[in-house]
N, C-alpha and C. Protein backbone atom coordinates (compact mmCIF):
# COMPACT_ATOMS: atom_id res chain seq x y z
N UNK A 1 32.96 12.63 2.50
CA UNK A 1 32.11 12.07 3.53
C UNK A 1 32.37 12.75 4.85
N UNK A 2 31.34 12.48 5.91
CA UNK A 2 31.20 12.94 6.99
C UNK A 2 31.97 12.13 8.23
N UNK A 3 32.54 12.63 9.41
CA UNK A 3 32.97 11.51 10.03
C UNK A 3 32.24 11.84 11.53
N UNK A 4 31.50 10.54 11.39
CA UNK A 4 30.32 10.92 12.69
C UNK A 4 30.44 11.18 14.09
N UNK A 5 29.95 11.99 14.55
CA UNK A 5 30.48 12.21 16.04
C UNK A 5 29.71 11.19 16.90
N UNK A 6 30.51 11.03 18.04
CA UNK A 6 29.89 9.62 19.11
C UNK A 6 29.53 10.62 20.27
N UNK A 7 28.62 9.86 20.99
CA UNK A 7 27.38 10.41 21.95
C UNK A 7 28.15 10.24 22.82
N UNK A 8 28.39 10.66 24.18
CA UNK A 8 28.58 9.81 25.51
C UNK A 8 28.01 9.04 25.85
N UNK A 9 28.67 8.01 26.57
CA UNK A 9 27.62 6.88 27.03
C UNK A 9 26.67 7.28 28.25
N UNK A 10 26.99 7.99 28.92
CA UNK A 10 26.01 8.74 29.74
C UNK A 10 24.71 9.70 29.44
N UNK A 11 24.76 9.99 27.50
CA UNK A 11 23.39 10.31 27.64
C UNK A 11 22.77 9.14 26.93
N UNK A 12 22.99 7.51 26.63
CA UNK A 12 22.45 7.32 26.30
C UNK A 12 20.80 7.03 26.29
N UNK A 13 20.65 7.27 28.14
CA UNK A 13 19.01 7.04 28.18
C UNK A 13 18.57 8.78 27.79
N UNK A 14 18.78 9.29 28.07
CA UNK A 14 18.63 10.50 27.48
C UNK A 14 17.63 10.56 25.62
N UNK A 15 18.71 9.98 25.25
CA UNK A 15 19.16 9.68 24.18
C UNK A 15 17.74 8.97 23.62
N UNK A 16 17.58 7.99 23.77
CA UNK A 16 16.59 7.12 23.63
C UNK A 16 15.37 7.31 23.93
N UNK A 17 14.97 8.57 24.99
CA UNK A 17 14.08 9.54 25.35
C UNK A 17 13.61 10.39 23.67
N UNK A 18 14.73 10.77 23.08
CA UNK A 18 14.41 11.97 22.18
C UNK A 18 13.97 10.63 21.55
N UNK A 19 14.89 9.44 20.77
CA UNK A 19 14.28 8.62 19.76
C UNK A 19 12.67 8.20 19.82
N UNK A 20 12.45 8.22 21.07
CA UNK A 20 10.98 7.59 21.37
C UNK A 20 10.14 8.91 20.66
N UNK A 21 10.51 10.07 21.29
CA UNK A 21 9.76 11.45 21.21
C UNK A 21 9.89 11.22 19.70
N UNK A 22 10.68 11.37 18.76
CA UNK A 22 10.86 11.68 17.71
C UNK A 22 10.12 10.41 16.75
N UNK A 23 10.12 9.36 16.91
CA UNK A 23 9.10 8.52 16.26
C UNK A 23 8.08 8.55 17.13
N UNK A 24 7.45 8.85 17.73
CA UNK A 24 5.96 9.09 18.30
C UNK A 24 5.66 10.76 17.28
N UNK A 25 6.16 11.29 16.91
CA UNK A 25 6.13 12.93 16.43
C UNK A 25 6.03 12.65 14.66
N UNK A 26 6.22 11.57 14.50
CA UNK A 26 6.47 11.07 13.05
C UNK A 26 7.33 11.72 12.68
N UNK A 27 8.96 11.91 13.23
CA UNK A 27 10.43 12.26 12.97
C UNK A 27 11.07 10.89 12.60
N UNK A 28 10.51 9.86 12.22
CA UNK A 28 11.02 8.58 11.81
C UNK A 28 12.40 8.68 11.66
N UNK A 29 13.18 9.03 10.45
CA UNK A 29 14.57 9.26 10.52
C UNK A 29 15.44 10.06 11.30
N UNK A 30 14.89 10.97 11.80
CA UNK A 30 15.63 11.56 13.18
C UNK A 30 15.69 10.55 13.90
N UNK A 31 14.59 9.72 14.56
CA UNK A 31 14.55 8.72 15.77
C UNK A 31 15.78 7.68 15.27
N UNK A 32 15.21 7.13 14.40
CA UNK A 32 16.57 6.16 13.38
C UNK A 32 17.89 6.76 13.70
N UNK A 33 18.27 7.76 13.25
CA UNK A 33 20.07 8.38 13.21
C UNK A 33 20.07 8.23 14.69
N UNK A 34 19.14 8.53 15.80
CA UNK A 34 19.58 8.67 16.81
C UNK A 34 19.75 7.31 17.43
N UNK A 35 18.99 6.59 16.90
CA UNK A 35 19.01 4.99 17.51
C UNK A 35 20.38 4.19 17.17
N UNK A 36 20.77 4.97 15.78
CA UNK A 36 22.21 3.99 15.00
C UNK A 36 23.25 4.61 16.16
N UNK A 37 23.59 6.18 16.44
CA UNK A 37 24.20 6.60 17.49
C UNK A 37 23.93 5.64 18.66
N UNK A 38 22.79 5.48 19.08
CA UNK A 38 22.95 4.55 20.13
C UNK A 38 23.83 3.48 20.18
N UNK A 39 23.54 3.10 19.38
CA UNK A 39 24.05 1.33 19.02
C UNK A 39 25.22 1.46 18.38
N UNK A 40 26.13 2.56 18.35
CA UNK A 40 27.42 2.56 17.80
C UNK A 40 28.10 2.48 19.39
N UNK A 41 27.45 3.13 20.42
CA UNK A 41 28.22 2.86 21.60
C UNK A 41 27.87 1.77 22.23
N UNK A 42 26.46 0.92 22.03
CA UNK A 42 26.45 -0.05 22.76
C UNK A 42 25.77 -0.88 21.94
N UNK A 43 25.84 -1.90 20.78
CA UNK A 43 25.38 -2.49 20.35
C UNK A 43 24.34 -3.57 20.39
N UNK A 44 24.45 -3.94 21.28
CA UNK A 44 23.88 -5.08 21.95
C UNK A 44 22.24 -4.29 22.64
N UNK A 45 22.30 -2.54 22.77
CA UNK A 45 21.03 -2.07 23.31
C UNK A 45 19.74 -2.27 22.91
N UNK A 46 19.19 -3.43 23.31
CA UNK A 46 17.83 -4.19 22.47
C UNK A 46 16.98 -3.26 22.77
N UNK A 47 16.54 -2.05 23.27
CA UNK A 47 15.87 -0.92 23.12
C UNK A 47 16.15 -0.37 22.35
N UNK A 48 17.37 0.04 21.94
CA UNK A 48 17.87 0.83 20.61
C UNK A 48 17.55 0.19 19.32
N UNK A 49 17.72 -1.47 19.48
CA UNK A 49 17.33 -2.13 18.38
C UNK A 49 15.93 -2.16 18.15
N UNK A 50 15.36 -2.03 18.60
CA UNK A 50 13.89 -2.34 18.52
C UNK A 50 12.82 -0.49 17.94
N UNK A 51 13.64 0.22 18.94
CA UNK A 51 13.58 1.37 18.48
C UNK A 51 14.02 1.84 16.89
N UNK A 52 14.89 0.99 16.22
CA UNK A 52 15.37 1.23 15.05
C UNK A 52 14.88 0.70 14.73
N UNK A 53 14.19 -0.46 14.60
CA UNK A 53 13.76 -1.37 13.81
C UNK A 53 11.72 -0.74 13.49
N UNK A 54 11.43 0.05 14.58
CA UNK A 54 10.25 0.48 14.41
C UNK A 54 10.05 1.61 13.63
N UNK A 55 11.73 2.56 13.63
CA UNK A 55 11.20 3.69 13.17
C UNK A 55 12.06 3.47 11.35
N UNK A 56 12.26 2.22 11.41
CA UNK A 56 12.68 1.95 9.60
C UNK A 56 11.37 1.22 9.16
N UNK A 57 10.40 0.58 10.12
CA UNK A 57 9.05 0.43 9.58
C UNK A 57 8.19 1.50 9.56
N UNK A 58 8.76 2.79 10.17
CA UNK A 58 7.05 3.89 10.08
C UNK A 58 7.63 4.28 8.45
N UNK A 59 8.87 4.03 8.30
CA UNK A 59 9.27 4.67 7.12
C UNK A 59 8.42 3.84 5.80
N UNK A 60 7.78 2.72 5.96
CA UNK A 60 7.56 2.27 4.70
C UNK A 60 6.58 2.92 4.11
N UNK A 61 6.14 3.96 4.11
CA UNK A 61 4.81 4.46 3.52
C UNK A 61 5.73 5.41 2.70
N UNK A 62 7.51 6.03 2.89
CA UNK A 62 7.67 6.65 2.27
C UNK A 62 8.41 5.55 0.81
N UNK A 63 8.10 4.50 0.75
CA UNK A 63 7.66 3.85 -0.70
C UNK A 63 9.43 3.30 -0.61
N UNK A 64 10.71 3.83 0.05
CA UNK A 64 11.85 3.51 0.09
C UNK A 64 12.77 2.23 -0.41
N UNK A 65 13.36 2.22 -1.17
CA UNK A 65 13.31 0.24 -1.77
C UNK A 65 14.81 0.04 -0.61
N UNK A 66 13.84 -0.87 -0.42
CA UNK A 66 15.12 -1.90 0.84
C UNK A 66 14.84 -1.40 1.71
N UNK A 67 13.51 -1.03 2.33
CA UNK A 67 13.44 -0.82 4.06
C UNK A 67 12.81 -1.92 4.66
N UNK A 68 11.67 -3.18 4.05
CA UNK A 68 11.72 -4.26 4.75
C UNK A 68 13.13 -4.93 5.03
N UNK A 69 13.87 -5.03 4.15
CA UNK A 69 15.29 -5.84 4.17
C UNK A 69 15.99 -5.47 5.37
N UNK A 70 16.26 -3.75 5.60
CA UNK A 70 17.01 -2.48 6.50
C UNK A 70 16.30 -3.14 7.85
N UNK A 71 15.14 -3.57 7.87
CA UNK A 71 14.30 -3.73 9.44
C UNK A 71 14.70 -4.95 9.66
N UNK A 72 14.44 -5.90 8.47
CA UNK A 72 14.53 -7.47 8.62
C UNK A 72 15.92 -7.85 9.48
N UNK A 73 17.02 -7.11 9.30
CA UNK A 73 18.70 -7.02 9.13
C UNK A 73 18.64 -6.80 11.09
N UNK A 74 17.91 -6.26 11.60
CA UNK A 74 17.91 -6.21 12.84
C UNK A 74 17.59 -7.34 13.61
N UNK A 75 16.57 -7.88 13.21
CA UNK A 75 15.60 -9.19 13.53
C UNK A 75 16.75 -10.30 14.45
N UNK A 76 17.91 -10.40 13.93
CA UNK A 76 18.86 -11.48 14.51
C UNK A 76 19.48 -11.14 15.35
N UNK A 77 19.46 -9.89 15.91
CA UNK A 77 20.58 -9.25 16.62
C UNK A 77 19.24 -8.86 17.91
N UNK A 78 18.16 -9.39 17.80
CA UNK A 78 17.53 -8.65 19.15
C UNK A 78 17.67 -10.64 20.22
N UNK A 79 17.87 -10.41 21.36
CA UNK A 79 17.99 -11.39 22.11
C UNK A 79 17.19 -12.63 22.43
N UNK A 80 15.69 -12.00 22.29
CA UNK A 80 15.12 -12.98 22.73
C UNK A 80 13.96 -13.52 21.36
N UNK A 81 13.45 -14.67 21.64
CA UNK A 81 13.01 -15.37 20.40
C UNK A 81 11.84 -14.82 20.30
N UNK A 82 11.05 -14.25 21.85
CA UNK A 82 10.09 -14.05 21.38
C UNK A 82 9.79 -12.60 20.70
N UNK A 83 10.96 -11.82 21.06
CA UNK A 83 11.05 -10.24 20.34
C UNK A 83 11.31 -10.04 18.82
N UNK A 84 11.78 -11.69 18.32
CA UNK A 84 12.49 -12.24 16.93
C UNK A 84 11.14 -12.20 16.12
N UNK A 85 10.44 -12.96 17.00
CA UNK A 85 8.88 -13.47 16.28
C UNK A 85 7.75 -11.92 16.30
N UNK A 86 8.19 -11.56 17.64
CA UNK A 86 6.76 -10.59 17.61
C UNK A 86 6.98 -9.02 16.35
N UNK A 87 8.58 -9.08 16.47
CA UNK A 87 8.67 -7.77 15.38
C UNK A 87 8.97 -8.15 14.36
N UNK A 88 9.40 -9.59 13.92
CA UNK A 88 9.18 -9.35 12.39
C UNK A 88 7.90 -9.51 11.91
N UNK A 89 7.03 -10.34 13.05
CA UNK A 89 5.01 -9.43 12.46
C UNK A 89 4.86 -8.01 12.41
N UNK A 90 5.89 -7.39 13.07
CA UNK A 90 5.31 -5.87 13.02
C UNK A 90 5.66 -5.51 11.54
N UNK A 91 7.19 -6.06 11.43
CA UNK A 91 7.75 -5.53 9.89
C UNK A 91 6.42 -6.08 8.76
N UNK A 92 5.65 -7.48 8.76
CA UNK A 92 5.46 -7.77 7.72
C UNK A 92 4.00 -7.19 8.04
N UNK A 93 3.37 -6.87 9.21
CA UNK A 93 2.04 -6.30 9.07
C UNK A 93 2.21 -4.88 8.61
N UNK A 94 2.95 -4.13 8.71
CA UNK A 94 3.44 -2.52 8.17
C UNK A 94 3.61 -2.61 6.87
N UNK A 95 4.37 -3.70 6.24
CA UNK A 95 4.21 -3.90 5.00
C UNK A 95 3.12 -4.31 4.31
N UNK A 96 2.32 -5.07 5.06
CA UNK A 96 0.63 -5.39 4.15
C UNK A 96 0.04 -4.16 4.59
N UNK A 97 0.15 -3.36 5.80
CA UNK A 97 -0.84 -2.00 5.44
C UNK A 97 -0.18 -0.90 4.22
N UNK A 98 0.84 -1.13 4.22
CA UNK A 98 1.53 0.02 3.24
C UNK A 98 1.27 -0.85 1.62
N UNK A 99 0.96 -1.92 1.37
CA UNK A 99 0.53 -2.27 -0.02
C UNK A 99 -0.62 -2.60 0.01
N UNK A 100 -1.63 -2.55 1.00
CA UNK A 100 -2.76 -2.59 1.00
C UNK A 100 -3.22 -1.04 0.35
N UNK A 101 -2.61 0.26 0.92
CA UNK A 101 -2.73 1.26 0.55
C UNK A 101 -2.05 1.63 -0.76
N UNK A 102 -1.83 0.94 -1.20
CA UNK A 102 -1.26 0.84 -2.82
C UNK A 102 -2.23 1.02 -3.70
N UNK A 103 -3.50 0.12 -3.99
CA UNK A 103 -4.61 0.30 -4.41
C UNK A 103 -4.12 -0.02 -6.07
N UNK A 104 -3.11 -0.96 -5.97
CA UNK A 104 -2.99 -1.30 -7.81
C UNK A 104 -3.65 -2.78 -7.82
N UNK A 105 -3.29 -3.12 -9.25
CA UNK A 105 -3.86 -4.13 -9.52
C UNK A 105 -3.85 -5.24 -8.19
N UNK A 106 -2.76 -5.48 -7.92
CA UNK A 106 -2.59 -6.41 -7.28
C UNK A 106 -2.13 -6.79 -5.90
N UNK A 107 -2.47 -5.23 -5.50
CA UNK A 107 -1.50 -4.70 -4.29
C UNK A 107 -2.69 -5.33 -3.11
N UNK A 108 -3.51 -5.80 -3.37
CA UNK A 108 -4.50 -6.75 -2.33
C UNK A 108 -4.20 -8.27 -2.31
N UNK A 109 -3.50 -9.01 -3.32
CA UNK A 109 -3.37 -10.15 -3.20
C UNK A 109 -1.60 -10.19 -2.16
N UNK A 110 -0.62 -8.64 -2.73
CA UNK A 110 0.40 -8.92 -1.86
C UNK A 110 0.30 -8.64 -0.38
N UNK A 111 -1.03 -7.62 -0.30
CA UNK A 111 -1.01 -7.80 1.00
C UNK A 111 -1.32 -8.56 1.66
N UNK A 112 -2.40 -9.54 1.60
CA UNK A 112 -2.56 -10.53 1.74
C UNK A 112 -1.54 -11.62 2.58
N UNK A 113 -0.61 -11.85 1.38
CA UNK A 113 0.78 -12.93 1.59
C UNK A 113 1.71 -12.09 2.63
N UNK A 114 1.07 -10.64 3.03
CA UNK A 114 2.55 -10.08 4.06
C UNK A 114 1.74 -10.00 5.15
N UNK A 115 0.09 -9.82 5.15
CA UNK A 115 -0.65 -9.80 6.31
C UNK A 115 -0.40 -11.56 6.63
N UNK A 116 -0.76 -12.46 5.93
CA UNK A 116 -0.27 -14.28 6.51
C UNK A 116 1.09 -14.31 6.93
N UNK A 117 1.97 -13.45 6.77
CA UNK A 117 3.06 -13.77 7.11
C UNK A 117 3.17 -13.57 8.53
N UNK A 118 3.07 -11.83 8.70
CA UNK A 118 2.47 -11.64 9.96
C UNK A 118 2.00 -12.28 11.00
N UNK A 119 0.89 -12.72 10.58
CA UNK A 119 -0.05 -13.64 11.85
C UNK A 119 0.62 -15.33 12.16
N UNK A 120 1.63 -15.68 11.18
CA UNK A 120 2.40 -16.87 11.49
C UNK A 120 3.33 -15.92 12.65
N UNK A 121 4.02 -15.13 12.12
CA UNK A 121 5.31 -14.89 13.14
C UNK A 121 4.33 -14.38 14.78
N UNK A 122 3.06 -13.82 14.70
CA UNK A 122 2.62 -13.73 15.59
C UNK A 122 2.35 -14.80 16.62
N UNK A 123 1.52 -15.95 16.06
CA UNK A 123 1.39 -17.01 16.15
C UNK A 123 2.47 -17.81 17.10
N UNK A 124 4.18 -17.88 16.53
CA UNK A 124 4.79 -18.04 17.08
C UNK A 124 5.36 -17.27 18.29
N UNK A 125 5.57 -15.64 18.49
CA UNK A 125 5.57 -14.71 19.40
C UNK A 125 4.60 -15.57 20.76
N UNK A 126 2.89 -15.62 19.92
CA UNK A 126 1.91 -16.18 21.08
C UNK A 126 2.46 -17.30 22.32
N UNK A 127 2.94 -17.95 21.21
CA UNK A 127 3.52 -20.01 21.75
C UNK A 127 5.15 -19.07 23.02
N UNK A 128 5.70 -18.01 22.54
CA UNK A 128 6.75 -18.02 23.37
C UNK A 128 6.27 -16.68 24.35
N UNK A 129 5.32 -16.09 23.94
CA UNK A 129 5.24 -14.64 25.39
C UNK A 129 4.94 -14.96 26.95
N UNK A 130 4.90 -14.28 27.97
CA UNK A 130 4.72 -14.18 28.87
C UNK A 130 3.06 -14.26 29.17
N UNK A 131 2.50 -14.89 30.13
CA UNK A 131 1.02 -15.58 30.17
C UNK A 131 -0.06 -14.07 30.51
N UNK A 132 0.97 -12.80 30.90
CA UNK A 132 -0.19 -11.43 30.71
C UNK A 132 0.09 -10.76 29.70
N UNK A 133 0.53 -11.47 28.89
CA UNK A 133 1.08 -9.95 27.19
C UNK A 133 0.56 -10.74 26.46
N UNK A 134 -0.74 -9.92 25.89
CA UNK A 134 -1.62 -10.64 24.70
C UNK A 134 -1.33 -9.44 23.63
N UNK A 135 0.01 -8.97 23.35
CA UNK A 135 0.46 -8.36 22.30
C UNK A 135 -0.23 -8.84 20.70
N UNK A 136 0.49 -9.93 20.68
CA UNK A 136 0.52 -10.64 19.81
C UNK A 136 -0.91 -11.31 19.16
N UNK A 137 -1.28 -11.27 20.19
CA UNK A 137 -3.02 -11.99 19.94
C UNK A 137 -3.82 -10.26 19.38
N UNK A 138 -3.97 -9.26 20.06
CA UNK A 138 -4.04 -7.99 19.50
C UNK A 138 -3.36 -7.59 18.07
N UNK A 139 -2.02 -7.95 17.61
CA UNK A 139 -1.95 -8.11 16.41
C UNK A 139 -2.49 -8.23 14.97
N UNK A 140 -2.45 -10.26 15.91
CA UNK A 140 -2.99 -10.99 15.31
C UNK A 140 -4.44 -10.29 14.69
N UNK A 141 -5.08 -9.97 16.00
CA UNK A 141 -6.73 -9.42 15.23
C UNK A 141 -6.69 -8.41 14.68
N UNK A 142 -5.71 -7.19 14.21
CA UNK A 142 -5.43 -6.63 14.08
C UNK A 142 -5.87 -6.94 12.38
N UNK A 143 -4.65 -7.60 12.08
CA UNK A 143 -4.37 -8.27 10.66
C UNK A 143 -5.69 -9.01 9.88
N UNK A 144 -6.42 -9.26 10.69
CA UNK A 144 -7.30 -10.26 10.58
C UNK A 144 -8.37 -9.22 9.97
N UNK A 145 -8.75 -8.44 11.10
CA UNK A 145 -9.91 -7.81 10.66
C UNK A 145 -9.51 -6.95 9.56
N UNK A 146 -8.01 -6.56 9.17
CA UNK A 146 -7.84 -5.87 7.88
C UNK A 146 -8.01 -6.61 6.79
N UNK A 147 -7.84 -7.93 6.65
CA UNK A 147 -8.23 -8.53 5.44
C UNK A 147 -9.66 -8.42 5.38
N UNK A 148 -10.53 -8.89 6.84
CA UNK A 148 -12.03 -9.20 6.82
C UNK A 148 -12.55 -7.84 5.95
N UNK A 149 -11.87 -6.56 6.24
CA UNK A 149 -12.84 -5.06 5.89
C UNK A 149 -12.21 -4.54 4.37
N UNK A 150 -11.22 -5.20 3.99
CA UNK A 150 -10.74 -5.30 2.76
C UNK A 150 -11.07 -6.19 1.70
N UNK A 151 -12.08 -6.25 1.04
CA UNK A 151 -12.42 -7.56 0.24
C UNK A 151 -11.81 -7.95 -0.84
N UNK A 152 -10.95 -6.77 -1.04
CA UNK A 152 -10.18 -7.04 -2.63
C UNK A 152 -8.23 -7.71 -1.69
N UNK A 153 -8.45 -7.56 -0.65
CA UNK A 153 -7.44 -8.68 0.46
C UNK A 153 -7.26 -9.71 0.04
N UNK A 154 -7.09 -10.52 -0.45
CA UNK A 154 -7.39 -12.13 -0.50
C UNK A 154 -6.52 -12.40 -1.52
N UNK A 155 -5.62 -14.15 -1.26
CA UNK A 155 -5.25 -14.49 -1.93
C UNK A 155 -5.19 -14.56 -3.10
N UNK A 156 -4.04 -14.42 -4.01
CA UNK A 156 -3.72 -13.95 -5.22
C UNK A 156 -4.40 -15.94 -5.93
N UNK A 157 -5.65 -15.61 -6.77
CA UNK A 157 -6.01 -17.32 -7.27
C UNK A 157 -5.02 -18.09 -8.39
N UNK A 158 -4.53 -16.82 -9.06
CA UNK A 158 -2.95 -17.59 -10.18
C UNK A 158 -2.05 -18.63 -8.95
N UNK A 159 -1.96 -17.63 -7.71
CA UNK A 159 -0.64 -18.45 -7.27
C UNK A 159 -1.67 -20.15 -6.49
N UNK A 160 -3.16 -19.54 -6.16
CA UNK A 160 -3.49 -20.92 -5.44
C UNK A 160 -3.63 -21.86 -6.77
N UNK A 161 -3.70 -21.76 -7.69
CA UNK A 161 -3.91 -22.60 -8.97
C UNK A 161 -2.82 -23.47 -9.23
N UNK A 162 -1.93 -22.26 -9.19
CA UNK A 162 -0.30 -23.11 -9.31
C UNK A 162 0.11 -24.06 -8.29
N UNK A 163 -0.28 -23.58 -6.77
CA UNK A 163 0.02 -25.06 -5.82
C UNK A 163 -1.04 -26.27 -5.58
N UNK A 164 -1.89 -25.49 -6.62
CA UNK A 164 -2.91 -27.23 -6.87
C UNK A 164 -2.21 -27.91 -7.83
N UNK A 165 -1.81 -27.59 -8.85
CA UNK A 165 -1.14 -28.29 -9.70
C UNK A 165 0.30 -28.93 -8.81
N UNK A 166 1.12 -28.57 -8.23
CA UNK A 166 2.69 -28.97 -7.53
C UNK A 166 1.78 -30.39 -7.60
C-alpha cells in the first residue's frame, strides 16, 4: 500500500478551487481524492463535504456498487439540517436519473421510489431553507416533471397491491 501525502493547510482553498474545476470538467474522482485530502486536514470542512458528496453522486452513472451508501455516509457529518435534507435529495434524485436510464424491466418503477424519496427529503430541505433559496422547490420540479415525461416512471403496482392488502 501507499502512504498518502497531506496537503498544507494553506492550500486548502486552493485546493477546493481544483475540486470544483475538476467535477465541473467531469474529473469526478480526481475532485473526490482531492476533497478526501481536504478533509483529512480539516474534517469538519462542510465545503469539502458537500463537494465529496457531489462528486461520489456524478459517479453513479459509472454503475459502481456502494456509491449511494459512499454519499449517504457523508449526510451526518454535514452541519446543518437543512444541507442533511437538501443533499440527500440530490443523492436519491441522481439515483432515479441513473435507473431511470437503465431502461430494464423495472428500472421505471425503481426510479420512481428514488425520485419520491427525493421530493420528501426536498420537501423537508423546503420547511427548513432560508425565505430567498427556492433550491429545493427547483428540485422538487425537477423530479416531478421527470416522472410526468417518463410514462413507464410510475409506481411499481405488485408493491401498491401488497400495501392494500397490510
Amino acid at each position: 500500500m501507499y502512504e498518502l501525502e497531506k496537503i498544507a493547510p494553506a492550500s486548502i482553498p486552493a485546493a477546493m478551487e481544483k475540486a470544483e474545476h475538476y467535477r465541473l470538467t467531469g474529473e469526478s474522482a480526481s475532485a473526490e481524492s482531492i476533497c478526501l485530502d481536504v478533509l483529512e486536514m480539516e474534517p469538519e470542512n462542510q465545503q469539502g463535504l458537500i463537494l465529496l458528496l457531489l462528486a461520489r453522486t456524478d459517479q453513479f452513472t459509472l454503475g459502481l456498487p456502494g456509491q449511494v451508501e459512499r454519499s449517504r455516509e457523508i449526510l451526518p457529518r454535514l452541519s446543518s439540517a437543512y444541507d442533511r435534507a437538501y443533499y440527500g435529495g440530490i443523492i436519491c434524485e441522481r439515483q432515479g436519473k441513473y435507473q431511470l436510464r437503465q431502461r430494464g424491466r423495472r428500472s421505471g418503477f425503481v426510479a420512481w421510489e428514488w425520485f419520491q424519496h427525493a421530493m420528501e427529503q426536498y420537501q423537508e430541505a423546503k420547511r427548513l431553507r432560508q425565505p430567498a433559496n427556492d433550491n429545493p422547490i427547483l428540485r422538487w420540479n425537477t423530479c416531478a416533471r421527470l416522472i410526468m415525461r417518463n410514462p413507464h416512471c410510475i409506481p411499481d403496482p405488485e408493491e401498491h397491491e401488497e400495501h392494500m392488502i397490510e
